[in-house]
PDB file of N, CA and C in Angstrom:
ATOM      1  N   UNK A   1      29.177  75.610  78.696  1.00  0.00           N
ATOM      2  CA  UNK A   1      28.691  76.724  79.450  1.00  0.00           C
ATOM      3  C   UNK A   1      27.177  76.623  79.660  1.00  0.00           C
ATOM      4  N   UNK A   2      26.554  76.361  78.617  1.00  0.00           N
ATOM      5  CA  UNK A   2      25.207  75.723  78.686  1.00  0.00           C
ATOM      6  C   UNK A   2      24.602  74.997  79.745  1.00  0.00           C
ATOM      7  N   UNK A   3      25.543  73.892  80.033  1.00  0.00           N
ATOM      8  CA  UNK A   3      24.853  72.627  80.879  1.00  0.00           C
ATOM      9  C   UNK A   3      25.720  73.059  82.568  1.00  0.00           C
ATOM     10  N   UNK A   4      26.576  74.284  82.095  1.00  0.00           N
ATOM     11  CA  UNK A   4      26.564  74.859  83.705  1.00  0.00           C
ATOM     12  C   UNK A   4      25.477  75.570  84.461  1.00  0.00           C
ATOM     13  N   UNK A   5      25.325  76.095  83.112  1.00  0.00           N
ATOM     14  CA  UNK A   5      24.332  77.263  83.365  1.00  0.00           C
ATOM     15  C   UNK A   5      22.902  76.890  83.902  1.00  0.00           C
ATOM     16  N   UNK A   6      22.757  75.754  83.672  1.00  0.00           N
ATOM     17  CA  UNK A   6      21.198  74.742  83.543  1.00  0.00           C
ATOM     18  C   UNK A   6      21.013  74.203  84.692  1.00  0.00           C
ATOM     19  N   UNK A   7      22.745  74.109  86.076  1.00  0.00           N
ATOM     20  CA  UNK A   7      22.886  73.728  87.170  1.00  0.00           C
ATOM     21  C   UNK A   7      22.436  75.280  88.159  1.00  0.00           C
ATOM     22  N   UNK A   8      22.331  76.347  87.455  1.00  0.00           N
ATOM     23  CA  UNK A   8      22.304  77.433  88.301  1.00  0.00           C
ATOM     24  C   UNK A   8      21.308  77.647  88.844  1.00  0.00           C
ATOM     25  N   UNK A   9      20.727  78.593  90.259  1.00  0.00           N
ATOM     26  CA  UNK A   9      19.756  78.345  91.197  1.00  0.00           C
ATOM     27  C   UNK A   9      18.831  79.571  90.702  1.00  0.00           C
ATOM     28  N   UNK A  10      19.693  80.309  89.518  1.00  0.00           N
ATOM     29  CA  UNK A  10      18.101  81.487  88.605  1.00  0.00           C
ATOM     30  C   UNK A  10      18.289  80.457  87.566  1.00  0.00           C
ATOM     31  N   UNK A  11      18.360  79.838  87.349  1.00  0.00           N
ATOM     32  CA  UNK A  11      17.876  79.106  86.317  1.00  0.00           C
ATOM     33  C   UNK A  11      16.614  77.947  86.610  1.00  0.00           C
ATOM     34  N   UNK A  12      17.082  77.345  88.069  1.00  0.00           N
ATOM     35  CA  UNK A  12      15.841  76.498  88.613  1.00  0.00           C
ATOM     36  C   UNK A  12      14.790  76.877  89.119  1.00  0.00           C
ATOM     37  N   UNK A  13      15.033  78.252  89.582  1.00  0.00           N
ATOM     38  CA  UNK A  13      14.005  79.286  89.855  1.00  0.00           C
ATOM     39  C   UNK A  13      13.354  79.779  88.862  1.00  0.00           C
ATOM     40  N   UNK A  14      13.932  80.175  87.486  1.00  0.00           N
ATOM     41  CA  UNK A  14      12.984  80.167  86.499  1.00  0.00           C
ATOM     42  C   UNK A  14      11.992  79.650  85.880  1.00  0.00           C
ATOM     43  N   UNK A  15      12.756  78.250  86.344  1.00  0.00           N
ATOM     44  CA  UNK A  15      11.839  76.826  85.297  1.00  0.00           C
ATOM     45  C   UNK A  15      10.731  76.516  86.507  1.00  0.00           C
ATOM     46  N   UNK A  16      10.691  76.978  88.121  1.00  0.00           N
ATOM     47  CA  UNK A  16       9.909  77.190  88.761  1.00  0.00           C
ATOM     48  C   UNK A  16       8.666  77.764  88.612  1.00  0.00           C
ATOM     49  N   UNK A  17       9.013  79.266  88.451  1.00  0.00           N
ATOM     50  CA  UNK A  17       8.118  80.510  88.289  1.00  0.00           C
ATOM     51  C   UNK A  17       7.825  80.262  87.015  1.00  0.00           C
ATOM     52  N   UNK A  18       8.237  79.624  86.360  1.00  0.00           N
ATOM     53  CA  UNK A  18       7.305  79.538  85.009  1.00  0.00           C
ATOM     54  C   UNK A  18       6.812  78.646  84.544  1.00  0.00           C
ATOM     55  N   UNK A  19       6.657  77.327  85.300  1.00  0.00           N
ATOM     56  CA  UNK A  19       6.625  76.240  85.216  1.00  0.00           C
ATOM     57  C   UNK A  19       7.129  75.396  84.134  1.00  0.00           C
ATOM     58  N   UNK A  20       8.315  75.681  83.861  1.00  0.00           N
ATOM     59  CA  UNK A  20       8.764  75.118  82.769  1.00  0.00           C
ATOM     60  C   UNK A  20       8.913  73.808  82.862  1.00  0.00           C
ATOM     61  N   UNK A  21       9.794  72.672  81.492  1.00  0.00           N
ATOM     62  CA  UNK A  21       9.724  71.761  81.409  1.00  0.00           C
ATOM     63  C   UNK A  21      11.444  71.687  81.176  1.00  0.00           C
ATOM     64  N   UNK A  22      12.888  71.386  82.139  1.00  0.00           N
ATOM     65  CA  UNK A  22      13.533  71.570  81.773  1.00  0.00           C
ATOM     66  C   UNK A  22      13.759  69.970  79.789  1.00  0.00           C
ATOM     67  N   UNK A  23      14.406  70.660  79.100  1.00  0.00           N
ATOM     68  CA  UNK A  23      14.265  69.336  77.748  1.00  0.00           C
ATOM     69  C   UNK A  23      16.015  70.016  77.401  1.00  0.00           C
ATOM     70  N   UNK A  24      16.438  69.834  77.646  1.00  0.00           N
ATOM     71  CA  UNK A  24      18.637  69.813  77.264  1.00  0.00           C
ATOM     72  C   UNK A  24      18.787  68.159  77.070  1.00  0.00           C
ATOM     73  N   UNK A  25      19.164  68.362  75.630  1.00  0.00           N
ATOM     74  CA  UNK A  25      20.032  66.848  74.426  1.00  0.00           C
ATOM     75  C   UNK A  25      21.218  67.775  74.682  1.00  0.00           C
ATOM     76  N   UNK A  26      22.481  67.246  74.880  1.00  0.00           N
ATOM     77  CA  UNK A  26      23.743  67.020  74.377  1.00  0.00           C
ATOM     78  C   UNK A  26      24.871  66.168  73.957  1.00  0.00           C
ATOM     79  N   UNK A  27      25.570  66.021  73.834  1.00  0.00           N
ATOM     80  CA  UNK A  27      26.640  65.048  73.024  1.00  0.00           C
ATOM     81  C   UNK A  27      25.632  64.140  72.153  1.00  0.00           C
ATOM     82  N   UNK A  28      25.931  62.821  71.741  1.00  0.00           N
ATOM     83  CA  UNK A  28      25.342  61.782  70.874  1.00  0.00           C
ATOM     84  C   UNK A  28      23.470  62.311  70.927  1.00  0.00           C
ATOM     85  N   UNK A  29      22.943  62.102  71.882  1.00  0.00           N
ATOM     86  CA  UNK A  29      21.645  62.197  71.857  1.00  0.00           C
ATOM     87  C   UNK A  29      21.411  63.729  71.379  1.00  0.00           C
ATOM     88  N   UNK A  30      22.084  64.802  71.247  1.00  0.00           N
ATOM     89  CA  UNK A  30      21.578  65.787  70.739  1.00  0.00           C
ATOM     90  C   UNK A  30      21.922  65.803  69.354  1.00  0.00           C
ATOM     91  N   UNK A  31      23.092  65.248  68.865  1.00  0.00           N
ATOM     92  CA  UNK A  31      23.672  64.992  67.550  1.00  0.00           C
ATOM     93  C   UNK A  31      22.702  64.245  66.857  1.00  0.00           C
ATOM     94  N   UNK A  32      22.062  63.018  67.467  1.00  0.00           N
ATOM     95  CA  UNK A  32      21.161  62.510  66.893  1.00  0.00           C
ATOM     96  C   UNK A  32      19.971  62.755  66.766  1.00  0.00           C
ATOM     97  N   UNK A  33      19.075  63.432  67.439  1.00  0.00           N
ATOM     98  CA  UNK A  33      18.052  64.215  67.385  1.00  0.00           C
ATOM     99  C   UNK A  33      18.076  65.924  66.507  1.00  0.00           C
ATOM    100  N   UNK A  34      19.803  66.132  65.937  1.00  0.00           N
ATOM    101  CA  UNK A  34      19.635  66.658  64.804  1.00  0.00           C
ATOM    102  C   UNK A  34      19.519  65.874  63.621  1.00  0.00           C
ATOM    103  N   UNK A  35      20.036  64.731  63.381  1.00  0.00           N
ATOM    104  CA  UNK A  35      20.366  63.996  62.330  1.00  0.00           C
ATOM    105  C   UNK A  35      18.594  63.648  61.876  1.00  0.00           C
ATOM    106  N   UNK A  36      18.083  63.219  62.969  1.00  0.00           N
ATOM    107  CA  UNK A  36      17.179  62.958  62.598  1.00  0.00           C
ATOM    108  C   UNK A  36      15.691  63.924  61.878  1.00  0.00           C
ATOM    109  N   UNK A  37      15.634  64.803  62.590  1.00  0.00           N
ATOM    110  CA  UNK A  37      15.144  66.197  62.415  1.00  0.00           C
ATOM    111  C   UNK A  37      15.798  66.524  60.819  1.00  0.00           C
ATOM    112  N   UNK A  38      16.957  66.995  60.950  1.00  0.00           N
ATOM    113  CA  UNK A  38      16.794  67.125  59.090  1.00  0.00           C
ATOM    114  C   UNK A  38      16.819  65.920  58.238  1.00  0.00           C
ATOM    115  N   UNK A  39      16.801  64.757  58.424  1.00  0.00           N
ATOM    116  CA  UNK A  39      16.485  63.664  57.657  1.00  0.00           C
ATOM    117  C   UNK A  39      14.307  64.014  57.213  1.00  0.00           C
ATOM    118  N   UNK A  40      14.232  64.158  58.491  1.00  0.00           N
ATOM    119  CA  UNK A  40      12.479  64.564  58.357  1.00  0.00           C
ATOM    120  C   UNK A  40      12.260  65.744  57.613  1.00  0.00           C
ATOM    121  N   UNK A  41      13.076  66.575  57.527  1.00  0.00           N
ATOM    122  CA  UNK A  41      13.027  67.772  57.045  1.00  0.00           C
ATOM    123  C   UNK A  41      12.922  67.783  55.243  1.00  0.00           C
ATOM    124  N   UNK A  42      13.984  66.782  55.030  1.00  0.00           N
ATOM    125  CA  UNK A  42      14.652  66.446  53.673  1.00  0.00           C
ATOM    126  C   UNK A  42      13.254  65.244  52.942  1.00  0.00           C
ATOM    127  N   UNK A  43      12.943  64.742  53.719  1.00  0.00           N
ATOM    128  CA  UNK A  43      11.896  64.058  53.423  1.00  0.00           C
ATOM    129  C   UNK A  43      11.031  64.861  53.355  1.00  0.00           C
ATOM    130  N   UNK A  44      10.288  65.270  53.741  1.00  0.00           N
ATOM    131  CA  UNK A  44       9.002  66.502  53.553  1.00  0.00           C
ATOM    132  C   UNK A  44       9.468  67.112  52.305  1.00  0.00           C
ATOM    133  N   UNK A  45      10.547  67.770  52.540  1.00  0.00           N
ATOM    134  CA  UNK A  45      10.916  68.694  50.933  1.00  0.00           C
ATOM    135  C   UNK A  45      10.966  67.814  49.739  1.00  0.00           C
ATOM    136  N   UNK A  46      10.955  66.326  49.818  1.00  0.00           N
ATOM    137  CA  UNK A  46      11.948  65.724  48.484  1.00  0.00           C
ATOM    138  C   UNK A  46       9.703  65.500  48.282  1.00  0.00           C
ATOM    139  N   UNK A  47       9.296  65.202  49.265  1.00  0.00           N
ATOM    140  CA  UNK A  47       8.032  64.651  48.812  1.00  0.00           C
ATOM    141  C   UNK A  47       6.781  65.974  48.457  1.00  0.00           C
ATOM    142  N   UNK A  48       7.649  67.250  48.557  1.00  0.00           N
ATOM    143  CA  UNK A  48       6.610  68.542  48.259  1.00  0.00           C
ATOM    144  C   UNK A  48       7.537  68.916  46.911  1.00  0.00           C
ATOM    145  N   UNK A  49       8.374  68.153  46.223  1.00  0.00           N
ATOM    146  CA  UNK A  49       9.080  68.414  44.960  1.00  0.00           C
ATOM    147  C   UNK A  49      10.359  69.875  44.964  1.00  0.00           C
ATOM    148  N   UNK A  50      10.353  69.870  46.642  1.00  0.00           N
ATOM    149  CA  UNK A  50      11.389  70.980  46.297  1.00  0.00           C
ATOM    150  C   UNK A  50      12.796  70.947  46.624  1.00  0.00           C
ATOM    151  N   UNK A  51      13.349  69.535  46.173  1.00  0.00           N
ATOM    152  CA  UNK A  51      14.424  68.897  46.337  1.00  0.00           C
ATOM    153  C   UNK A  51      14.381  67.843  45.577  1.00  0.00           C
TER     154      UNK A  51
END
């Protein structure tokens, strides 16, 4: 519903008027850009001793 929604013409009009930057990861590349993100996450914590 997401990546319909991202095709819609208030949605391109938004990222217009606001000059946005459209940035949508899904399937593998969004899976992996979580994986990676809490791997960084888990690292920071294991190296601030709170893990």
């Amino acid at each position: 519903m997401v990546l319909a929604a991202l095709k819609s013409k208030s949605w391109q009009e938004a990222l217009e008027k606001n000059n946005w930057t459209p940035a949508v990861l899904a399937g593998d590349a969004f899976e992996k850009f979580v994986d990676d993100d809490f791997a960084s996450l888990r690292a920071t914590m294991v190296k601030s001793g709170m893990v």
